[in-house]
PDB file of N, CA and C in Angstrom:
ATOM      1  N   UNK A   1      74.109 108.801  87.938  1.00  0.00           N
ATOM      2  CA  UNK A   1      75.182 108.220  88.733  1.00  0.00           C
ATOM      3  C   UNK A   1      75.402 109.070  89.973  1.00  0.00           C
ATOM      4  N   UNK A   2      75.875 107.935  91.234  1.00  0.00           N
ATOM      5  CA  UNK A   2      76.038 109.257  92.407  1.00  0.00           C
ATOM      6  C   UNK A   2      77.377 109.605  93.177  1.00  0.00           C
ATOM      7  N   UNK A   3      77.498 110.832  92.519  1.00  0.00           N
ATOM      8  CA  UNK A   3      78.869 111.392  92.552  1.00  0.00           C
ATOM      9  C   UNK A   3      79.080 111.131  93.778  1.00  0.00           C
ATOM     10  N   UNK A   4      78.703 111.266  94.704  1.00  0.00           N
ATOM     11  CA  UNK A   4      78.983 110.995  96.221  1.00  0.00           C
ATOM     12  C   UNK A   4      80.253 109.894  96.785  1.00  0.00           C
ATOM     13  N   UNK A   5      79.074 108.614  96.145  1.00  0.00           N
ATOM     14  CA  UNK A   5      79.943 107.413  96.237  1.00  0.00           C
ATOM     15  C   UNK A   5      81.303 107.159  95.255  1.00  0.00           C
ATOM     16  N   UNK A   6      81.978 107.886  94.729  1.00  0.00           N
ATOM     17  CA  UNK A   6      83.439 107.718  93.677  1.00  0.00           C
ATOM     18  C   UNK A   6      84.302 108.019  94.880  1.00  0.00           C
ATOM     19  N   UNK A   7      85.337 107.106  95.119  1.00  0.00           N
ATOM     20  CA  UNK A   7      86.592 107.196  96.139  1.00  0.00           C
ATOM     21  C   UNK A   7      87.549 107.525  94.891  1.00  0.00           C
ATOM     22  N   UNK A   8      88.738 107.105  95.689  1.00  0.00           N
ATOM     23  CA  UNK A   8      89.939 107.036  94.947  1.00  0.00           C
ATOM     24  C   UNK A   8      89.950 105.210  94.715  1.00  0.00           C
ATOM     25  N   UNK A   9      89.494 104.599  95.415  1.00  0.00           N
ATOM     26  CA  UNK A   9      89.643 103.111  95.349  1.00  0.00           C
ATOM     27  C   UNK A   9      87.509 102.649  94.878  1.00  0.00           C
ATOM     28  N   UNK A  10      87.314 102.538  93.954  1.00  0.00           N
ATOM     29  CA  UNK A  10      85.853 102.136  93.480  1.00  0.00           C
ATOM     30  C   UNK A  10      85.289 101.046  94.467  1.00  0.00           C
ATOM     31  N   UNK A  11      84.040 100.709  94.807  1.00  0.00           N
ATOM     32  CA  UNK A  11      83.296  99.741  95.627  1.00  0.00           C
ATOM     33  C   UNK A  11      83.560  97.996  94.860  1.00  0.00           C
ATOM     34  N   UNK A  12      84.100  97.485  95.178  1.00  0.00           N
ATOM     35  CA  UNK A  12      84.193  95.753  94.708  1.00  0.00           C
ATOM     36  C   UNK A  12      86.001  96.034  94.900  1.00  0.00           C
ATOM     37  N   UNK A  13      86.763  97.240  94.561  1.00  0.00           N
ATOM     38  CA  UNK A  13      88.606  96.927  95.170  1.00  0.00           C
ATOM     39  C   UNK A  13      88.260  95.615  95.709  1.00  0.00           C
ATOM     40  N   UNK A  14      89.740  94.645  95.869  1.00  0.00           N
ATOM     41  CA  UNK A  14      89.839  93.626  96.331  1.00  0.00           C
ATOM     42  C   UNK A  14      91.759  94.037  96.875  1.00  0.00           C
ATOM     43  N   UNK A  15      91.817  93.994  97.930  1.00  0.00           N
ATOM     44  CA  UNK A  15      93.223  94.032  98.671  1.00  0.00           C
ATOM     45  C   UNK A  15      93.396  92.585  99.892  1.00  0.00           C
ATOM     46  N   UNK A  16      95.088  92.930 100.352  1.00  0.00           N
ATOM     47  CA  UNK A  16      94.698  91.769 101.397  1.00  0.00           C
ATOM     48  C   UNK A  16      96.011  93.407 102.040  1.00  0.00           C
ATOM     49  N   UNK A  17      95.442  93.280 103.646  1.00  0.00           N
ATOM     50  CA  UNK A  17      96.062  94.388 104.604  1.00  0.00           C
ATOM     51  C   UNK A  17      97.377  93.564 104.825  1.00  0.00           C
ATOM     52  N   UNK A  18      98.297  94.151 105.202  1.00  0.00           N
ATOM     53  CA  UNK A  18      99.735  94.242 105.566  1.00  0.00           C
ATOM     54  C   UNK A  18      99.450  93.060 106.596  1.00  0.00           C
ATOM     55  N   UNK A  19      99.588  92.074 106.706  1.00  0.00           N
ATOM     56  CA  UNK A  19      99.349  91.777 108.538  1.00  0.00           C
ATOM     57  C   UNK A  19      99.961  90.625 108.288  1.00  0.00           C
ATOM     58  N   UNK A  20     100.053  89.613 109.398  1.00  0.00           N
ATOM     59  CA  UNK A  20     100.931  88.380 109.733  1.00  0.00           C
ATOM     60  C   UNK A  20      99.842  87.178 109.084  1.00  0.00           C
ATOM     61  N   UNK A  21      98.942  87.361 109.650  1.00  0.00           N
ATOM     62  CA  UNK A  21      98.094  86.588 108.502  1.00  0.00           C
ATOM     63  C   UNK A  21      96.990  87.445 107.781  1.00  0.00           C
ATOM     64  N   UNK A  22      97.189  87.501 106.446  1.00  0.00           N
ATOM     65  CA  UNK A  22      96.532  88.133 105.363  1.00  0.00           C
ATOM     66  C   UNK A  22      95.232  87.271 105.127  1.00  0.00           C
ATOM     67  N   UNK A  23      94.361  88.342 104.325  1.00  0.00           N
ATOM     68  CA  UNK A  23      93.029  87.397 103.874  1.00  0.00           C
ATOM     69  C   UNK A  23      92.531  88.546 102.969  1.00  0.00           C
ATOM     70  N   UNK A  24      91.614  88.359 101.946  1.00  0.00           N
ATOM     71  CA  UNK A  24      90.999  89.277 101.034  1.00  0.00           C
ATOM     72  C   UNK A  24      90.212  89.811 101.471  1.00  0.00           C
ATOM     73  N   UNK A  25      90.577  91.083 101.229  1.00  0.00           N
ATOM     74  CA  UNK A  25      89.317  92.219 101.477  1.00  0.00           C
ATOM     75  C   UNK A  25      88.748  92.707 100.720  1.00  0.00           C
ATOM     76  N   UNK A  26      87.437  93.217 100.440  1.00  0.00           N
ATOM     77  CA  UNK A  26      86.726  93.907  98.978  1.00  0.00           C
ATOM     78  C   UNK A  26      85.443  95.076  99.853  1.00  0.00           C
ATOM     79  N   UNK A  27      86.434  95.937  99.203  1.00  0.00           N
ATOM     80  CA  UNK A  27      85.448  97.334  99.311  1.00  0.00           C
ATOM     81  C   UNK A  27      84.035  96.746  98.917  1.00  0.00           C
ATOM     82  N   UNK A  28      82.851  97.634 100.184  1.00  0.00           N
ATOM     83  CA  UNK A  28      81.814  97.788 100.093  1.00  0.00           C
ATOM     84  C   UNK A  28      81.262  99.009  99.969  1.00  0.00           C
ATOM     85  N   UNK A  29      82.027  99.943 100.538  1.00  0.00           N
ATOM     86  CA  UNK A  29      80.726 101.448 100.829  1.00  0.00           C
ATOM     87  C   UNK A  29      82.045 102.348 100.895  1.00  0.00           C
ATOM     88  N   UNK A  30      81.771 103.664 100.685  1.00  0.00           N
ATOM     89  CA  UNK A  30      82.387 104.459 100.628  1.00  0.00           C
ATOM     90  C   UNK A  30      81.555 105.698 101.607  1.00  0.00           C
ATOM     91  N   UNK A  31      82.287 105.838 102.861  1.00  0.00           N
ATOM     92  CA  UNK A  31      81.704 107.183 103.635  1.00  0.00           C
ATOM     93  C   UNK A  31      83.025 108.595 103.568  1.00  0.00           C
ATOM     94  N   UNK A  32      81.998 109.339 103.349  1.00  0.00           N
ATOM     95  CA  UNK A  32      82.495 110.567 103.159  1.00  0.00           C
ATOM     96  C   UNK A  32      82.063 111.750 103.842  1.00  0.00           C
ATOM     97  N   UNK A  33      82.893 112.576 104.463  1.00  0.00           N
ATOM     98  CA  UNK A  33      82.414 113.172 106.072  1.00  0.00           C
ATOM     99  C   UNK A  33      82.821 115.094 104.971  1.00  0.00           C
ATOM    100  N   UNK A  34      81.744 115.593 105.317  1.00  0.00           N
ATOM    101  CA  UNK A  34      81.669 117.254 104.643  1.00  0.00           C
ATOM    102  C   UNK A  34      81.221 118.083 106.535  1.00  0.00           C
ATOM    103  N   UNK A  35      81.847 119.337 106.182  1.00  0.00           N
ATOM    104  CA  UNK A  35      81.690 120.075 107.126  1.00  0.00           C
ATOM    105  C   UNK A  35      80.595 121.161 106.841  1.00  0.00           C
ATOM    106  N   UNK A  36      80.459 122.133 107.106  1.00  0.00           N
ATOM    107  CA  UNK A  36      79.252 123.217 107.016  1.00  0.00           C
ATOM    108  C   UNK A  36      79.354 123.775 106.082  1.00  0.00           C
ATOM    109  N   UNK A  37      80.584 123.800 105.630  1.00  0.00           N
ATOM    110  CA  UNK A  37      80.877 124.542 104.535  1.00  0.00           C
ATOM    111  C   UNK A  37      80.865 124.043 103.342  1.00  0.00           C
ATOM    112  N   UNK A  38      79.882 122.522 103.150  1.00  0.00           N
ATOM    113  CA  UNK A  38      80.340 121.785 102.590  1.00  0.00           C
ATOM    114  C   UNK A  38      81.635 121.256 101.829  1.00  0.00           C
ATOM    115  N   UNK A  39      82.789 121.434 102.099  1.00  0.00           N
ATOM    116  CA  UNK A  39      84.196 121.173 102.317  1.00  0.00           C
ATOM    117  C   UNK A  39      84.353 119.601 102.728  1.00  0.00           C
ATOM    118  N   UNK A  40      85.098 118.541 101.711  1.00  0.00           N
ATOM    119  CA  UNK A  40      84.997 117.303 102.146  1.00  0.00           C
ATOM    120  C   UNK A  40      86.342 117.609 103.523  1.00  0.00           C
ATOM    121  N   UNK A  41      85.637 116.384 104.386  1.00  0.00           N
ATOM    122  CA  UNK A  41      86.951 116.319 105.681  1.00  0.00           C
ATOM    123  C   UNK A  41      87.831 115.445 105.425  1.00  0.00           C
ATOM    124  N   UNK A  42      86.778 114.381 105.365  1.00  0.00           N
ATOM    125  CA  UNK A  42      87.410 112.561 105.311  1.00  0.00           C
ATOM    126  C   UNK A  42      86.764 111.854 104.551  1.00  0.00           C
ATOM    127  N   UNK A  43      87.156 111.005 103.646  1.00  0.00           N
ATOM    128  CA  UNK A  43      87.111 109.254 103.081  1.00  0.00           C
ATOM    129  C   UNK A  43      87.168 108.367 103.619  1.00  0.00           C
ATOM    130  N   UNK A  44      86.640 107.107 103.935  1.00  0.00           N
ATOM    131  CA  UNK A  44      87.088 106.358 105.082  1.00  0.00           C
ATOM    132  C   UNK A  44      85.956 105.076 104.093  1.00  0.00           C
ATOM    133  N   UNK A  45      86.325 104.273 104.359  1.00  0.00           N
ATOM    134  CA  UNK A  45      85.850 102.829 103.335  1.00  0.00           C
ATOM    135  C   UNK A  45      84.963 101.800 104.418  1.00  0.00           C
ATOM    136  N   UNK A  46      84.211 101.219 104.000  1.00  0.00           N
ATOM    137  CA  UNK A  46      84.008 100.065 104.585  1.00  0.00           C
ATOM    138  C   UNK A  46      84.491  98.796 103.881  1.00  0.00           C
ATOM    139  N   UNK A  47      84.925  97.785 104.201  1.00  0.00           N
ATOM    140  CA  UNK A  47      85.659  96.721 103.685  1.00  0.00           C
ATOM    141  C   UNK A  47      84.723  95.120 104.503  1.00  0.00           C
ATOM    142  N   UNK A  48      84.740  94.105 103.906  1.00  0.00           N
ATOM    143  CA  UNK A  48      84.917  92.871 104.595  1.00  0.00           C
ATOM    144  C   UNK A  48      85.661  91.839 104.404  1.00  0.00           C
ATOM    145  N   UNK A  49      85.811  90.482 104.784  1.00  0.00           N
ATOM    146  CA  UNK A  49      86.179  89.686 104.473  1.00  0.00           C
ATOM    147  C   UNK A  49      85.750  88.609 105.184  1.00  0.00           C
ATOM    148  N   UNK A  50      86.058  87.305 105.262  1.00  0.00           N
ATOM    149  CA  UNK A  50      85.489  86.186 105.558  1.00  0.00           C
ATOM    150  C   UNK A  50      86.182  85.747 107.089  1.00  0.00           C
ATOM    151  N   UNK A  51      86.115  85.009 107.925  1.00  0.00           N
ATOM    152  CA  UNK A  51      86.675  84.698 108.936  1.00  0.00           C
ATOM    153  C   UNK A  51      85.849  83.483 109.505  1.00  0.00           C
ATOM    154  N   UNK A  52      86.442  82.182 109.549  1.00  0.00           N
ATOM    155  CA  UNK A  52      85.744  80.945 109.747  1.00  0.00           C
ATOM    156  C   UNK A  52      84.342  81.073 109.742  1.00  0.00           C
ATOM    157  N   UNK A  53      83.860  81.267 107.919  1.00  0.00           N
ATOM    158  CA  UNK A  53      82.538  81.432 107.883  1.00  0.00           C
ATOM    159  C   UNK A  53      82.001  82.145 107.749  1.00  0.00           C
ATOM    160  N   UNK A  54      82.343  83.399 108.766  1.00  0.00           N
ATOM    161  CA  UNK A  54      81.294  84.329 109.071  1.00  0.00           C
ATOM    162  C   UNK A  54      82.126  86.034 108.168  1.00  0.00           C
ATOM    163  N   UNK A  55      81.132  86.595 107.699  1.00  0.00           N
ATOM    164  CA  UNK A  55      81.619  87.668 106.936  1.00  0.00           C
ATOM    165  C   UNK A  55      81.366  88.980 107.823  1.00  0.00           C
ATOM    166  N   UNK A  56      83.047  89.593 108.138  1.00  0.00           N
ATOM    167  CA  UNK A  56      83.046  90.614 109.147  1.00  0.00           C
ATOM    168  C   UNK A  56      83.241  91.949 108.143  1.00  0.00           C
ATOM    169  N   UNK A  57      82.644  92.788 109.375  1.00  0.00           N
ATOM    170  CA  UNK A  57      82.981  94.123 108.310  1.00  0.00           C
ATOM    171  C   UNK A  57      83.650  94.867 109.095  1.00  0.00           C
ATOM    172  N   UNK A  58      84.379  95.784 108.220  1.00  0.00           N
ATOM    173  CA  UNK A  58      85.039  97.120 108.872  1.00  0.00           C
ATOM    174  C   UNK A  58      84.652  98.271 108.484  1.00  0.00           C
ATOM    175  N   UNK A  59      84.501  99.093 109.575  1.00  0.00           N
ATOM    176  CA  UNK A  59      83.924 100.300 109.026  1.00  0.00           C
ATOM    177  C   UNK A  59      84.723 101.580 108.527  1.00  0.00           C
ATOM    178  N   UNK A  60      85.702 101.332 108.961  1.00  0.00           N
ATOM    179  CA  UNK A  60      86.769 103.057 109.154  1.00  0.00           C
ATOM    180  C   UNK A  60      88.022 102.379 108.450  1.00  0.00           C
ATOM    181  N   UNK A  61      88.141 102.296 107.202  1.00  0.00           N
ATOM    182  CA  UNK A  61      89.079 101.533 106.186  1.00  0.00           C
ATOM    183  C   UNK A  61      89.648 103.083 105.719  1.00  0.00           C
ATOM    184  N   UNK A  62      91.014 103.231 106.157  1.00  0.00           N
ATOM    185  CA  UNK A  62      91.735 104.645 105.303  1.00  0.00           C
ATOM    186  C   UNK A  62      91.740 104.080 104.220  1.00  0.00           C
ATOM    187  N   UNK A  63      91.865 105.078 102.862  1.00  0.00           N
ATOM    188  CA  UNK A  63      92.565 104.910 101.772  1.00  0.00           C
ATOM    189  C   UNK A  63      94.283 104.202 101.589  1.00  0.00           C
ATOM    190  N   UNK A  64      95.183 104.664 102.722  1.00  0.00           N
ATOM    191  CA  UNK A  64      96.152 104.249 102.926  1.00  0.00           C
ATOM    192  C   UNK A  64      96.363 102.874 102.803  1.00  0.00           C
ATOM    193  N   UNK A  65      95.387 101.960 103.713  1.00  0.00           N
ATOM    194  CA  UNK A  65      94.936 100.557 103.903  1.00  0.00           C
ATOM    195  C   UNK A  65      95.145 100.160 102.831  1.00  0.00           C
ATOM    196  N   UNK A  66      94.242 100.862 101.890  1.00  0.00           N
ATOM    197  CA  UNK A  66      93.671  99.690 100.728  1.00  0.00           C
ATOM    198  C   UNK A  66      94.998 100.176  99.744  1.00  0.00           C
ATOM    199  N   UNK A  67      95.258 100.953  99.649  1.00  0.00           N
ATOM    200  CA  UNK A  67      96.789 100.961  98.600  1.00  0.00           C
ATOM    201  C   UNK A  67      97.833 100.898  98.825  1.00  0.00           C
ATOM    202  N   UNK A  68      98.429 100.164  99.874  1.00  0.00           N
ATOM    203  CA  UNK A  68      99.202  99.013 100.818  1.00  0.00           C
ATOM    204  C   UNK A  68      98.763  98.166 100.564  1.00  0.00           C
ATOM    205  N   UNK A  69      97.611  97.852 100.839  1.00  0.00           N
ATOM    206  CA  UNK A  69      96.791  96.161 100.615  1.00  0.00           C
ATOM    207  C   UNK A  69      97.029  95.806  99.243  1.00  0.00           C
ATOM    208  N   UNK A  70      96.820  96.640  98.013  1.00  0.00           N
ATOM    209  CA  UNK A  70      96.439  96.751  96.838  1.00  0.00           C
ATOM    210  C   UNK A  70      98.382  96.045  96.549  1.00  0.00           C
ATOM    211  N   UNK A  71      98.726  96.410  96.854  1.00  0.00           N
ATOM    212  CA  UNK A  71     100.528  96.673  96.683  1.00  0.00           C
ATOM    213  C   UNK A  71     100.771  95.051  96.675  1.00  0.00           C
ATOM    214  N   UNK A  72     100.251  95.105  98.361  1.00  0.00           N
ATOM    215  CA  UNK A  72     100.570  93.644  98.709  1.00  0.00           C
ATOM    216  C   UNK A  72     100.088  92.721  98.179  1.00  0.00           C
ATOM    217  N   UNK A  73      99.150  92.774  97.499  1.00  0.00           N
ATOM    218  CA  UNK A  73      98.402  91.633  96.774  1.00  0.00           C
ATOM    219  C   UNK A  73      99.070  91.228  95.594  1.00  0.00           C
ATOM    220  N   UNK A  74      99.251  92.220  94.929  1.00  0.00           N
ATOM    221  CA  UNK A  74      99.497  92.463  93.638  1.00  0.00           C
ATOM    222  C   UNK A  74     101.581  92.013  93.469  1.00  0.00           C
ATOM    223  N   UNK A  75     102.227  91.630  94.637  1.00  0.00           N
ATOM    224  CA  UNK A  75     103.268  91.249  94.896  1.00  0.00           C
ATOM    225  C   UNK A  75     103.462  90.020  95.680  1.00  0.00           C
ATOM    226  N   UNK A  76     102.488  89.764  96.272  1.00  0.00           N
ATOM    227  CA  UNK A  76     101.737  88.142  96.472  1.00  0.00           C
ATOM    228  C   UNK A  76     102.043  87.562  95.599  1.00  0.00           C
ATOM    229  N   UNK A  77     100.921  88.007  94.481  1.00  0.00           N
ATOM    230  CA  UNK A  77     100.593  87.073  92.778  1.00  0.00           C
ATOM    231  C   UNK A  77     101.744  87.209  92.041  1.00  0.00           C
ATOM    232  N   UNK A  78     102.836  87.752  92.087  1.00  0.00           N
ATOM    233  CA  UNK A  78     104.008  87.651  91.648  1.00  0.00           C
ATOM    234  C   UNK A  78     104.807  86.836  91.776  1.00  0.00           C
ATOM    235  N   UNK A  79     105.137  86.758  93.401  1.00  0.00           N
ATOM    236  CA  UNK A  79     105.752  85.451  93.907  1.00  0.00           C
ATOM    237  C   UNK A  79     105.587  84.135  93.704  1.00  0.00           C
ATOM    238  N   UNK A  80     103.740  83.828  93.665  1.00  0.00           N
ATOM    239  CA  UNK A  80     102.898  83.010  93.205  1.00  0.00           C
ATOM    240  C   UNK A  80     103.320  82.436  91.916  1.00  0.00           C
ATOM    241  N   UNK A  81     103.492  83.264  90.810  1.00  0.00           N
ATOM    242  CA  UNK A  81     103.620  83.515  89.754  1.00  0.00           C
ATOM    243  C   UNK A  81     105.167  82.488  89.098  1.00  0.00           C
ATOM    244  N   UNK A  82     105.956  83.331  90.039  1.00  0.00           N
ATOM    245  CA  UNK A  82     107.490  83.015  89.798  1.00  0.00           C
ATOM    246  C   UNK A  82     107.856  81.653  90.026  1.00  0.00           C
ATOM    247  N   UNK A  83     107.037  80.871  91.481  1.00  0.00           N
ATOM    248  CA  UNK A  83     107.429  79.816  91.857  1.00  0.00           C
ATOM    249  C   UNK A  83     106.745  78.641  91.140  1.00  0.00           C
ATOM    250  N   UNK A  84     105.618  79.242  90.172  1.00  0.00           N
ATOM    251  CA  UNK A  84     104.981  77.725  89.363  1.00  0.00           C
ATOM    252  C   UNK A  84     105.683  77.338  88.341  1.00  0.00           C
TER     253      UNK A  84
END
């Protein structure tokens, strides 16, 4: 297994970001930035999602993002939940 790739959020997460119009996002890649000292610096995610069709990616996804996103989703399906 490659220790490298383990975040705090695993590759397939599924979030939707804070925004005015939301849409699902699902972790793809996990980049991880080491200095000389081998000392990690940064975590930073790649994510996509769909957009009339076409599947966009992002490259520089904080951790922050996705456990906000994670929040919001997960309080989405609640509301969802309450009103059926």
């Amino acid at each position: 297994m490659n220790t490298f790739c383990i975040g705090k959020f695993p590759i397939g997460t599924q979030y939707m970001p804070m925004r005015k119009n939301t849409y699902l996002c699902t972790v793809k890649d996990i980049h991880k930035t080491f200095n000389n000292s081998g000392d990690l610096v940064r975590t930073s995610y790649v994510a996509t999602h769909e957009f009339c069709g076409q599947t966009i990616t992002e490259s520089d996804v904080t951790e922050t993002t996705i456990a906000r996103g994670v929040i919001h989703m997960t309080e989405n399906m609640r509301k969802k939940e309450k009103h059926a």
